[in-house]
PDB file of N, CA and C in Angstrom:
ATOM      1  N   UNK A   1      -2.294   8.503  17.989  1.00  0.00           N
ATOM      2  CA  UNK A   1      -2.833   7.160  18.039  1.00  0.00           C
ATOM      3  C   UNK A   1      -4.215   7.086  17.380  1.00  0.00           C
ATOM      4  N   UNK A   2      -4.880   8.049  17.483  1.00  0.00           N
ATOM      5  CA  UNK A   2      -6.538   7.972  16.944  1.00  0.00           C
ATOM      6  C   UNK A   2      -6.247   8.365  15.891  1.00  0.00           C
ATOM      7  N   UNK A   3      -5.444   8.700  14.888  1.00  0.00           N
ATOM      8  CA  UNK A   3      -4.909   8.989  13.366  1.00  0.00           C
ATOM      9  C   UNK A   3      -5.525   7.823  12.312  1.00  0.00           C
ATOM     10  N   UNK A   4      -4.990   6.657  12.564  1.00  0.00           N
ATOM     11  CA  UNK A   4      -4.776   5.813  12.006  1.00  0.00           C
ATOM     12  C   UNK A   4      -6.154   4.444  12.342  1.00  0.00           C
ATOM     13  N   UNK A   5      -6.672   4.833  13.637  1.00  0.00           N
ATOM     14  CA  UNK A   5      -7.474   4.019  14.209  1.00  0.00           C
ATOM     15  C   UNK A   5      -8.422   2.983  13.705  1.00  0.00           C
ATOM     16  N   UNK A   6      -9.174   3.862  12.685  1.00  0.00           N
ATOM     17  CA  UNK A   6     -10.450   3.362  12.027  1.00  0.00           C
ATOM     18  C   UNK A   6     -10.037   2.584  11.262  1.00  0.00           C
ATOM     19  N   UNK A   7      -9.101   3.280  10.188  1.00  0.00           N
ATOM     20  CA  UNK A   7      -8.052   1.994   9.198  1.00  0.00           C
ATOM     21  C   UNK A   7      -7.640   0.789   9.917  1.00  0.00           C
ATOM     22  N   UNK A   8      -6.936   0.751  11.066  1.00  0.00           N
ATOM     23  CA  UNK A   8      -6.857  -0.323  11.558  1.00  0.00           C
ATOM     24  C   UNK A   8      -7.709  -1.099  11.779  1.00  0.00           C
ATOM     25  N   UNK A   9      -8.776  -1.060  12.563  1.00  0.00           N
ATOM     26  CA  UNK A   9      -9.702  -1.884  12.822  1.00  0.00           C
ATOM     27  C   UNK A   9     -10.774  -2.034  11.856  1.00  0.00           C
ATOM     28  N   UNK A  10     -10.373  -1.724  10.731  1.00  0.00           N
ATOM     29  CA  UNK A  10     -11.007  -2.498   8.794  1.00  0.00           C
ATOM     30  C   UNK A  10     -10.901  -3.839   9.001  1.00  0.00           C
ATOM     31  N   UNK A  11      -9.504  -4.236   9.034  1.00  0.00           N
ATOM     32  CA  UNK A  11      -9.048  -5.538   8.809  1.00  0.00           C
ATOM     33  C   UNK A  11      -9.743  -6.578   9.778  1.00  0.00           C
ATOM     34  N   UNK A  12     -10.398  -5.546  11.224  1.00  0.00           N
ATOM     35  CA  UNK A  12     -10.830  -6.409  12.145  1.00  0.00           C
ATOM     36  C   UNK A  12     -12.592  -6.354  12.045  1.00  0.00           C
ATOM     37  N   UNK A  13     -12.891  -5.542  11.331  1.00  0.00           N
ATOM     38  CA  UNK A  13     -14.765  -5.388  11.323  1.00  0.00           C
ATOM     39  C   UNK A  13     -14.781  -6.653  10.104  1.00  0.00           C
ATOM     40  N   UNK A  14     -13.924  -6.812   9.019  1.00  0.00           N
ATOM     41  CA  UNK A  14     -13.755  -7.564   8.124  1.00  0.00           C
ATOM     42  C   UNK A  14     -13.514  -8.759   8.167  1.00  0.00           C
ATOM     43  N   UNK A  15     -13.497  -8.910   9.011  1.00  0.00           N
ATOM     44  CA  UNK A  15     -12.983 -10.608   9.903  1.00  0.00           C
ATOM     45  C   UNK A  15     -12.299 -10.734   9.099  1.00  0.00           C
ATOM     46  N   UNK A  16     -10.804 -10.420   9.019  1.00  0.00           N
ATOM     47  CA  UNK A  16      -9.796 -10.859   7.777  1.00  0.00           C
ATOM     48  C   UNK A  16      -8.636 -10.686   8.977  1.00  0.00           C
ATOM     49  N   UNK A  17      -8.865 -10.653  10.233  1.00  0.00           N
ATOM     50  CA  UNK A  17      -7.305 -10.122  10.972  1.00  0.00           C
ATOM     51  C   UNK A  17      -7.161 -11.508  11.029  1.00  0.00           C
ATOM     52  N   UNK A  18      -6.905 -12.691  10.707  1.00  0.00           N
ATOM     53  CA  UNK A  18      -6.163 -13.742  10.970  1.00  0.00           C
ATOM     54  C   UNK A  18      -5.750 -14.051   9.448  1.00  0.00           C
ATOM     55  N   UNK A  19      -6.024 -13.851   8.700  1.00  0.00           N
ATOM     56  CA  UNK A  19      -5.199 -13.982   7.241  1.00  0.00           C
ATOM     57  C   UNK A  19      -4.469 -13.418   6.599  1.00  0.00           C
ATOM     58  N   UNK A  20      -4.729 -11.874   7.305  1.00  0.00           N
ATOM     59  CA  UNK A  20      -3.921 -10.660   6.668  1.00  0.00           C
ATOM     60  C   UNK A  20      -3.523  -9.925   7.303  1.00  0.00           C
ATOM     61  N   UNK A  21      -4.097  -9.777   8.778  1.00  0.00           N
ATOM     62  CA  UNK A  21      -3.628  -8.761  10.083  1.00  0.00           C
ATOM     63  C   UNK A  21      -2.367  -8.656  10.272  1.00  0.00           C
ATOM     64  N   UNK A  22      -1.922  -9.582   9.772  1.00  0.00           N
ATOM     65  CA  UNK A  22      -0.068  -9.755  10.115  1.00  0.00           C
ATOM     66  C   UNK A  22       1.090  -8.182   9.016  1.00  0.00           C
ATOM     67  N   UNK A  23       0.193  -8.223   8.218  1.00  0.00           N
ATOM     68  CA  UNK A  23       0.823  -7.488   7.299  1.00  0.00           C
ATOM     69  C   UNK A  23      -0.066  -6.036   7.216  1.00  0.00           C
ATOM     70  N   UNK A  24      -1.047  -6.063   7.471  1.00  0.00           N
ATOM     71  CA  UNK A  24      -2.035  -4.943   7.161  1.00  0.00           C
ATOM     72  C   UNK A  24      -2.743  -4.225   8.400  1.00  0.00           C
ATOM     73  N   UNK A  25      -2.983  -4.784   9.323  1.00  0.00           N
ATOM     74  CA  UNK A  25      -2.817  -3.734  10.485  1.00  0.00           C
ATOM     75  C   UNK A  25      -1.490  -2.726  11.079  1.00  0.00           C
ATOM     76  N   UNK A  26      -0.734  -2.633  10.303  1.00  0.00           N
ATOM     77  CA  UNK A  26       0.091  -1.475  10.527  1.00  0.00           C
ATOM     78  C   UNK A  26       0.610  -0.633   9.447  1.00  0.00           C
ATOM     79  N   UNK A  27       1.401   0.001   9.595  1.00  0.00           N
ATOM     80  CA  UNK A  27       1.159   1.185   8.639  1.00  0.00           C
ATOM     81  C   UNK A  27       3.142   1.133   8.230  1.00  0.00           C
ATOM     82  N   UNK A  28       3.670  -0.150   8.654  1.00  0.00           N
ATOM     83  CA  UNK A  28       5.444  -0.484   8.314  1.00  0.00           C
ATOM     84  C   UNK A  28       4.945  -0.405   7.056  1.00  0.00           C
ATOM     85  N   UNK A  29       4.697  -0.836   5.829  1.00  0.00           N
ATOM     86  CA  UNK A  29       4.654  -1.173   4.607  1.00  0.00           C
ATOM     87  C   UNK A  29       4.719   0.450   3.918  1.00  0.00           C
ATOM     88  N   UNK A  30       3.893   1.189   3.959  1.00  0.00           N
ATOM     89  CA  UNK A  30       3.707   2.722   3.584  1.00  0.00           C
ATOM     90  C   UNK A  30       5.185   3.456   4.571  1.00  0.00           C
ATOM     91  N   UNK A  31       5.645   3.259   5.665  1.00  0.00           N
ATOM     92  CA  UNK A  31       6.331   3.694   6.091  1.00  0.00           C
ATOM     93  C   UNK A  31       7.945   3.566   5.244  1.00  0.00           C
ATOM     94  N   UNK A  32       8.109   2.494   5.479  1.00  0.00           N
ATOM     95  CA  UNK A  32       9.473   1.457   5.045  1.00  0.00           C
ATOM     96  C   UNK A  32       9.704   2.161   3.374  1.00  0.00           C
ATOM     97  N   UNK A  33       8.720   2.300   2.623  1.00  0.00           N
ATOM     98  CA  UNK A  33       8.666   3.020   1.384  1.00  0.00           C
ATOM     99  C   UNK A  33       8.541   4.130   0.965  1.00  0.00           C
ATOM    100  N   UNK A  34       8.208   5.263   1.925  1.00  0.00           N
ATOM    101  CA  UNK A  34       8.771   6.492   2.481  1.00  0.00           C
ATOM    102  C   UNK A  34      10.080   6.481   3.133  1.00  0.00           C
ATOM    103  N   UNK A  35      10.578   5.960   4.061  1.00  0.00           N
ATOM    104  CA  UNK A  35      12.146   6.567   4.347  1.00  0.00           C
ATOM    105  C   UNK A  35      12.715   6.138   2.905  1.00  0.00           C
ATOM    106  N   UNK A  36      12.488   4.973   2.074  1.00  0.00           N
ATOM    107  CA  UNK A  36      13.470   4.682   0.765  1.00  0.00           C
ATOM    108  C   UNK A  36      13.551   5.467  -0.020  1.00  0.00           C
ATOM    109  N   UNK A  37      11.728   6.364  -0.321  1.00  0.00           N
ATOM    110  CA  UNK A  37      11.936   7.571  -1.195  1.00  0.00           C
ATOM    111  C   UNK A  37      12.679   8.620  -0.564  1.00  0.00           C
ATOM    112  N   UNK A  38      12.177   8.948   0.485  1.00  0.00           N
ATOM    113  CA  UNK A  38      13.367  10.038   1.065  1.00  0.00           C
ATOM    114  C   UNK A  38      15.171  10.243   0.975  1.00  0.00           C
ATOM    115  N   UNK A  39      15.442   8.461   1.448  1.00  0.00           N
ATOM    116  CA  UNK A  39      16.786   8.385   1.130  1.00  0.00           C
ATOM    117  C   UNK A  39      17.554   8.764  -0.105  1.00  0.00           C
ATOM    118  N   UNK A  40      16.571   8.565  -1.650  1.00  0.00           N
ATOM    119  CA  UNK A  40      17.018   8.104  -2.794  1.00  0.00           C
ATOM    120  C   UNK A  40      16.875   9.217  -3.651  1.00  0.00           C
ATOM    121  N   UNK A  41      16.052  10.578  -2.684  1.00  0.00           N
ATOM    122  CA  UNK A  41      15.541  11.749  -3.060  1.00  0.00           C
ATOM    123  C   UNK A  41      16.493  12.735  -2.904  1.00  0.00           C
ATOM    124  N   UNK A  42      17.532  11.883  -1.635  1.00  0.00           N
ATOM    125  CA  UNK A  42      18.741  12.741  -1.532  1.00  0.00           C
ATOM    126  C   UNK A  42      19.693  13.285  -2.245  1.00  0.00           C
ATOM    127  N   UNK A  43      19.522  12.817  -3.083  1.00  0.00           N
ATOM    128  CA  UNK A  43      20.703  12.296  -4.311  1.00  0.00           C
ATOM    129  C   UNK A  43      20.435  13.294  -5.595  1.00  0.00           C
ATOM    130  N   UNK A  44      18.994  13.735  -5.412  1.00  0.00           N
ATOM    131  CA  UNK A  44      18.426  14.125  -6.699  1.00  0.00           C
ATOM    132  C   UNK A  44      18.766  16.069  -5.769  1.00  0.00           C
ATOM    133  N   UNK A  45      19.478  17.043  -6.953  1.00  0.00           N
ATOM    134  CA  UNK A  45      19.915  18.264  -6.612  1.00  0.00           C
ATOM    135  C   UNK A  45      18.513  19.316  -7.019  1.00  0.00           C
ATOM    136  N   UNK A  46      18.226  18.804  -8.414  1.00  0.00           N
ATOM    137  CA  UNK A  46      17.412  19.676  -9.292  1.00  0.00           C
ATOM    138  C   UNK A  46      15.969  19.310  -9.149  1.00  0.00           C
ATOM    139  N   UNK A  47      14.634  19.360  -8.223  1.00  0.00           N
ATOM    140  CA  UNK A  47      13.675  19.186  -8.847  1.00  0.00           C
ATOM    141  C   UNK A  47      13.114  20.867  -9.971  1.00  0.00           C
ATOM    142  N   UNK A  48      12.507  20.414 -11.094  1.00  0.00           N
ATOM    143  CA  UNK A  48      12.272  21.654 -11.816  1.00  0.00           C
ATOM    144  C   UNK A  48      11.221  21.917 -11.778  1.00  0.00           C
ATOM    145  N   UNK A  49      10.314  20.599 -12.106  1.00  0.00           N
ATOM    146  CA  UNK A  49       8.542  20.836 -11.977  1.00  0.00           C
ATOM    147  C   UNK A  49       8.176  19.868 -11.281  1.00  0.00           C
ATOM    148  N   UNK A  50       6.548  19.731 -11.245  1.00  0.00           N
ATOM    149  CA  UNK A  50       5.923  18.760 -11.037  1.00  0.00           C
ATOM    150  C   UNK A  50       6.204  17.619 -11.905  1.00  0.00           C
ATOM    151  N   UNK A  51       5.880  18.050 -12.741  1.00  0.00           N
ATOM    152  CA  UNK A  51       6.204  16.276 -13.997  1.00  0.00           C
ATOM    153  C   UNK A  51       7.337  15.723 -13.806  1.00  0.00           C
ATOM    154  N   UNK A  52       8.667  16.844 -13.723  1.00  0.00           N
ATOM    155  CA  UNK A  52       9.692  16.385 -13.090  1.00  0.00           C
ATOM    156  C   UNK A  52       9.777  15.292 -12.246  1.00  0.00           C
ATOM    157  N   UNK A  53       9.134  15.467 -11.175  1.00  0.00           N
ATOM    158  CA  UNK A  53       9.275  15.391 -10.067  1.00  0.00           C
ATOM    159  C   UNK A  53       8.409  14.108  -9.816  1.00  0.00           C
ATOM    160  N   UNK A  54       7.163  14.096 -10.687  1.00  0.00           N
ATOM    161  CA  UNK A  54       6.548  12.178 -11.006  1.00  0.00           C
ATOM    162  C   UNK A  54       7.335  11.752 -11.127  1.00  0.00           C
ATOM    163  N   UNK A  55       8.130  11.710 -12.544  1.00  0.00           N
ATOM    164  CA  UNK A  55       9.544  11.041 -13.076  1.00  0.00           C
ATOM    165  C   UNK A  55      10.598  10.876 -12.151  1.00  0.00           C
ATOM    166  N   UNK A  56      11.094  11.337 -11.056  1.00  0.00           N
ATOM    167  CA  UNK A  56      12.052  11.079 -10.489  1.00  0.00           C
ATOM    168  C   UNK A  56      11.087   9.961  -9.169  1.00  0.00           C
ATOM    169  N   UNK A  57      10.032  10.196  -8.977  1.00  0.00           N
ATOM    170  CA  UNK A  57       9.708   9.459  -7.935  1.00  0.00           C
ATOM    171  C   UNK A  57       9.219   8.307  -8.237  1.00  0.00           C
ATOM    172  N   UNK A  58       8.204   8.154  -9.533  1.00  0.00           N
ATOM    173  CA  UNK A  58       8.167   6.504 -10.402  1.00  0.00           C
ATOM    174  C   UNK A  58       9.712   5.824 -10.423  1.00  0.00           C
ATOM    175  N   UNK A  59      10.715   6.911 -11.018  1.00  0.00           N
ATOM    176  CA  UNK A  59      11.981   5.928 -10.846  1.00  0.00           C
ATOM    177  C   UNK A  59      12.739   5.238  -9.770  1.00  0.00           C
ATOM    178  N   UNK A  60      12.520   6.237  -8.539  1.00  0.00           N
ATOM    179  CA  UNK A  60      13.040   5.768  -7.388  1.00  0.00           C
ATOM    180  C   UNK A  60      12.433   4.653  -6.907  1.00  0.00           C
ATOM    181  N   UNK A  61      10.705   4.506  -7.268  1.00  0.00           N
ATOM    182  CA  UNK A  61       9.639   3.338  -6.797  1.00  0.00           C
ATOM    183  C   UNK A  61      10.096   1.975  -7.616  1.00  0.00           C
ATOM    184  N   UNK A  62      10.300   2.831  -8.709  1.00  0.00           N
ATOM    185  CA  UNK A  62      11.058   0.588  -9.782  1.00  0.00           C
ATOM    186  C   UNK A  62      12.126   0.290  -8.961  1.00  0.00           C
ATOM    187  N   UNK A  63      13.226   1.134  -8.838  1.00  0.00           N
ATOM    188  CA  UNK A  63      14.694   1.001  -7.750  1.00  0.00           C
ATOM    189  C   UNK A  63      13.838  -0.070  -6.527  1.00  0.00           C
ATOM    190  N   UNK A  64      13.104   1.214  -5.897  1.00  0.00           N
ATOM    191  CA  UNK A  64      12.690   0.418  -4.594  1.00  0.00           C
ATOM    192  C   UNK A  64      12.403  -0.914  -4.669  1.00  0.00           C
ATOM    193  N   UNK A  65      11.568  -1.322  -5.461  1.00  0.00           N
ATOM    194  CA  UNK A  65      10.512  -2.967  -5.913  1.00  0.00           C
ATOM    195  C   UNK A  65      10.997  -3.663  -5.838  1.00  0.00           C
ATOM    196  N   UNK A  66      12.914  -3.377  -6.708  1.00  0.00           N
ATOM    197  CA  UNK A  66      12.806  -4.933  -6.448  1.00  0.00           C
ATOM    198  C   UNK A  66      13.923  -5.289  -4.786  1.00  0.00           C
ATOM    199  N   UNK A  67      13.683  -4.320  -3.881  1.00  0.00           N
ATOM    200  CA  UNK A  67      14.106  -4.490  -2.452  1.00  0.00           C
ATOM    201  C   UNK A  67      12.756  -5.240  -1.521  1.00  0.00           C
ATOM    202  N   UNK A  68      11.808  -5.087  -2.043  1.00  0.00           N
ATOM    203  CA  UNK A  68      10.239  -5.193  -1.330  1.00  0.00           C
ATOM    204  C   UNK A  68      10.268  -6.496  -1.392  1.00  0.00           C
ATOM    205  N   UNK A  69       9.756  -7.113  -0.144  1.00  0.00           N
ATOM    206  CA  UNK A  69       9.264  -8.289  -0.202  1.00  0.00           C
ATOM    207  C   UNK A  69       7.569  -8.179  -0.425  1.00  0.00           C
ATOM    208  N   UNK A  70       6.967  -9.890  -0.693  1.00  0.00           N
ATOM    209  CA  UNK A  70       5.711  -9.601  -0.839  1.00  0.00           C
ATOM    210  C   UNK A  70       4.969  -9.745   1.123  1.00  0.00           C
ATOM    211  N   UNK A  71       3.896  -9.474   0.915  1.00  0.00           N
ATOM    212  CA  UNK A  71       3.054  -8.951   2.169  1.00  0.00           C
ATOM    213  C   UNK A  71       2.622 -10.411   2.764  1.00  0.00           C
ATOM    214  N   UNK A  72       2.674 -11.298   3.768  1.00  0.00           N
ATOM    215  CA  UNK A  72       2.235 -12.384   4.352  1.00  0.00           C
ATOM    216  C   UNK A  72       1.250 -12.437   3.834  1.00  0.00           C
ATOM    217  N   UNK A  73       1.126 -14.033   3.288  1.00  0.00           N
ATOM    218  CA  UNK A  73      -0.377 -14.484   3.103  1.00  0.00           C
ATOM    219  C   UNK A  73      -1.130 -13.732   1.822  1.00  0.00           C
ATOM    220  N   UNK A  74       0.032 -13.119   0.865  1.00  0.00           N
ATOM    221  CA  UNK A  74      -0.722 -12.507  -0.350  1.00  0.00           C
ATOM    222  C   UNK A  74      -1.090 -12.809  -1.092  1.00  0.00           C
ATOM    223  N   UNK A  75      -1.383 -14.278  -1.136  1.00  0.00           N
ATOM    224  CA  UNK A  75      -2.687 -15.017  -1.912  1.00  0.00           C
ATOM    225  C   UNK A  75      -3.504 -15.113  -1.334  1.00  0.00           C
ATOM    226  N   UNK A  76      -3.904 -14.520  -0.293  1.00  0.00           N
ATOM    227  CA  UNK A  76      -5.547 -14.586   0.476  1.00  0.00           C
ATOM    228  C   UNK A  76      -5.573 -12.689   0.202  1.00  0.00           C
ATOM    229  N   UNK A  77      -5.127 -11.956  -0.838  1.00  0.00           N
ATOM    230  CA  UNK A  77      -5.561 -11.118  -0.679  1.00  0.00           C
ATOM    231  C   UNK A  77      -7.245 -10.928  -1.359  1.00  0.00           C
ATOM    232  N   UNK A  78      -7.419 -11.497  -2.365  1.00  0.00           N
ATOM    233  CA  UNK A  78      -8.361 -11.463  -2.708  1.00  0.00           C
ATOM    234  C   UNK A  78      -9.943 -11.628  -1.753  1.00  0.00           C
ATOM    235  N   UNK A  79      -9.570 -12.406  -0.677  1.00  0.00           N
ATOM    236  CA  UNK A  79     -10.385 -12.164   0.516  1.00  0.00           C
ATOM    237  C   UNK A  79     -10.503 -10.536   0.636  1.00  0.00           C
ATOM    238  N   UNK A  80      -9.746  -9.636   0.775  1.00  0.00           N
ATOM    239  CA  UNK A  80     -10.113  -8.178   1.354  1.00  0.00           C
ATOM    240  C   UNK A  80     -10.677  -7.804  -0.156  1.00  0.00           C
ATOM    241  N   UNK A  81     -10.479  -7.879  -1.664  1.00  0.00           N
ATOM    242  CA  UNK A  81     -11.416  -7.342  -2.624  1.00  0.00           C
ATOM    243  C   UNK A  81     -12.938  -7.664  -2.580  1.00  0.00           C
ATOM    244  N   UNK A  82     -13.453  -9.074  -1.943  1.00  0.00           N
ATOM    245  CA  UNK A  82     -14.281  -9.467  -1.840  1.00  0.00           C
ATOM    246  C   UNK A  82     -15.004  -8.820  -1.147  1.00  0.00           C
ATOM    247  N   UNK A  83     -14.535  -8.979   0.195  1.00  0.00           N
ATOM    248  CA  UNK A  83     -15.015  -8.230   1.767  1.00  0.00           C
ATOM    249  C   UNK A  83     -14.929  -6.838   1.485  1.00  0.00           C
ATOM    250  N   UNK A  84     -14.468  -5.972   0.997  1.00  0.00           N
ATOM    251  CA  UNK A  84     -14.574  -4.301   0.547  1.00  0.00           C
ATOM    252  C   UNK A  84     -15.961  -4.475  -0.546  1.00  0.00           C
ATOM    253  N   UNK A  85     -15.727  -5.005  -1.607  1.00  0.00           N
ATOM    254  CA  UNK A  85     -17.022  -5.210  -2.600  1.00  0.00           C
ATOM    255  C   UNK A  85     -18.234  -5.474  -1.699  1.00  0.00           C
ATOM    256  N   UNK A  86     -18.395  -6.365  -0.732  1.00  0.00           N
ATOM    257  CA  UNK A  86     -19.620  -6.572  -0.107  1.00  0.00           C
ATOM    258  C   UNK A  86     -19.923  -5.171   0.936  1.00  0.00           C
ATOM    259  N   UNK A  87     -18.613  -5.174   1.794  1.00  0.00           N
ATOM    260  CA  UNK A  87     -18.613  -3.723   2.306  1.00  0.00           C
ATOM    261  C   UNK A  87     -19.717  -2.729   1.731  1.00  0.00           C
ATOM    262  N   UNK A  88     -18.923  -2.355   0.826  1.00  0.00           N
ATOM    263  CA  UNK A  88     -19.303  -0.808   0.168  1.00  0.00           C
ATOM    264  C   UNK A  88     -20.216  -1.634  -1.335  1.00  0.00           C
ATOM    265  N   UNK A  89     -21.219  -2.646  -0.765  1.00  0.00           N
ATOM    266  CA  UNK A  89     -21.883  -2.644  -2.032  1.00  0.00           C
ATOM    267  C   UNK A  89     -21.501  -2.147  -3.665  1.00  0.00           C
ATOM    268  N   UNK A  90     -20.517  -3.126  -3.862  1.00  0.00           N
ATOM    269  CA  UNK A  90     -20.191  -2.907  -5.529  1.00  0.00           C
ATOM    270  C   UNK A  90     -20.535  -4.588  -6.037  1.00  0.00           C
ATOM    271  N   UNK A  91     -20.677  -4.025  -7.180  1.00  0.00           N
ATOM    272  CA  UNK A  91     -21.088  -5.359  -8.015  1.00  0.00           C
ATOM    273  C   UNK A  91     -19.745  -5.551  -8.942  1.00  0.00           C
ATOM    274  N   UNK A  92     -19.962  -6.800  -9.045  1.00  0.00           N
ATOM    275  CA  UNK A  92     -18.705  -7.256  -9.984  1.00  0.00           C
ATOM    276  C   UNK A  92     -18.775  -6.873 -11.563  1.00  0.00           C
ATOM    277  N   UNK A  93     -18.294  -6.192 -12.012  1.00  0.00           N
ATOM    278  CA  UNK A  93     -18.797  -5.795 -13.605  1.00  0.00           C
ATOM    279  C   UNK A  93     -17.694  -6.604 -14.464  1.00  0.00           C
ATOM    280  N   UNK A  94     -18.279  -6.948 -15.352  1.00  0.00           N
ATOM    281  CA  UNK A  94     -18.281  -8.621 -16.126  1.00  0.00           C
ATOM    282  C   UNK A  94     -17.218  -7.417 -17.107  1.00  0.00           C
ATOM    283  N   UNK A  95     -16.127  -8.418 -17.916  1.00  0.00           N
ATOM    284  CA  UNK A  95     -14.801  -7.423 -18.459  1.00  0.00           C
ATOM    285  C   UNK A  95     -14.847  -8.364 -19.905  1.00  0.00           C
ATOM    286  N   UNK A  96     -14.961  -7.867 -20.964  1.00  0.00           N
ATOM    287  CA  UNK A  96     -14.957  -8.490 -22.632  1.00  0.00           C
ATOM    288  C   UNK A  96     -14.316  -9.642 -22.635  1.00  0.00           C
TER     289      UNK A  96
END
């Protein structure tokens, strides 16, 4: 239970748990996309290398995508880029 703790209560030091808490205080999203790689990993007999082994798991992740729904309220995500930038003091750097 104390694993995960501090991550959780981000969303709540951030005052963002009513816009995004629904989807981002738990850890289903990273989970749900691990058992899919696992399942889809079954299938695969030969890993040979590492590079291999990117390649088979980027492919299984496009497979996965288009099963994923999007995350509640994921046009207020830009609220948590904001609130992390002020967080951890970053400045916005201006792009050509």
């Amino acid at each position: 239970m104390l694993e995960g703790l501090e991550e959780s209560l981000t969303i709540h030091r951030l005052g963002l748990k009513q816009q995004l808490g629904r989807s981002l205080s738990t850890t289903n999203i990273i989970e749900n996309i691990n058992s899919q790689l696992s399942k889809k990993s079954n299938n695969v007999k030969r890993w040979k290398d590492s590079e291999m082994r990117g390649r088979w798991v980027a492919t299984m992740l496009l497979e996965i995508e288009s099963n994923m729904n999007r995350i509640s309220n994921h046009e207020k995500l830009y609220l948590l880029r904001t609130a992390l930038k002020t967080e951890l003091k970053i400045e916005q750097q201006k792009v050509a």
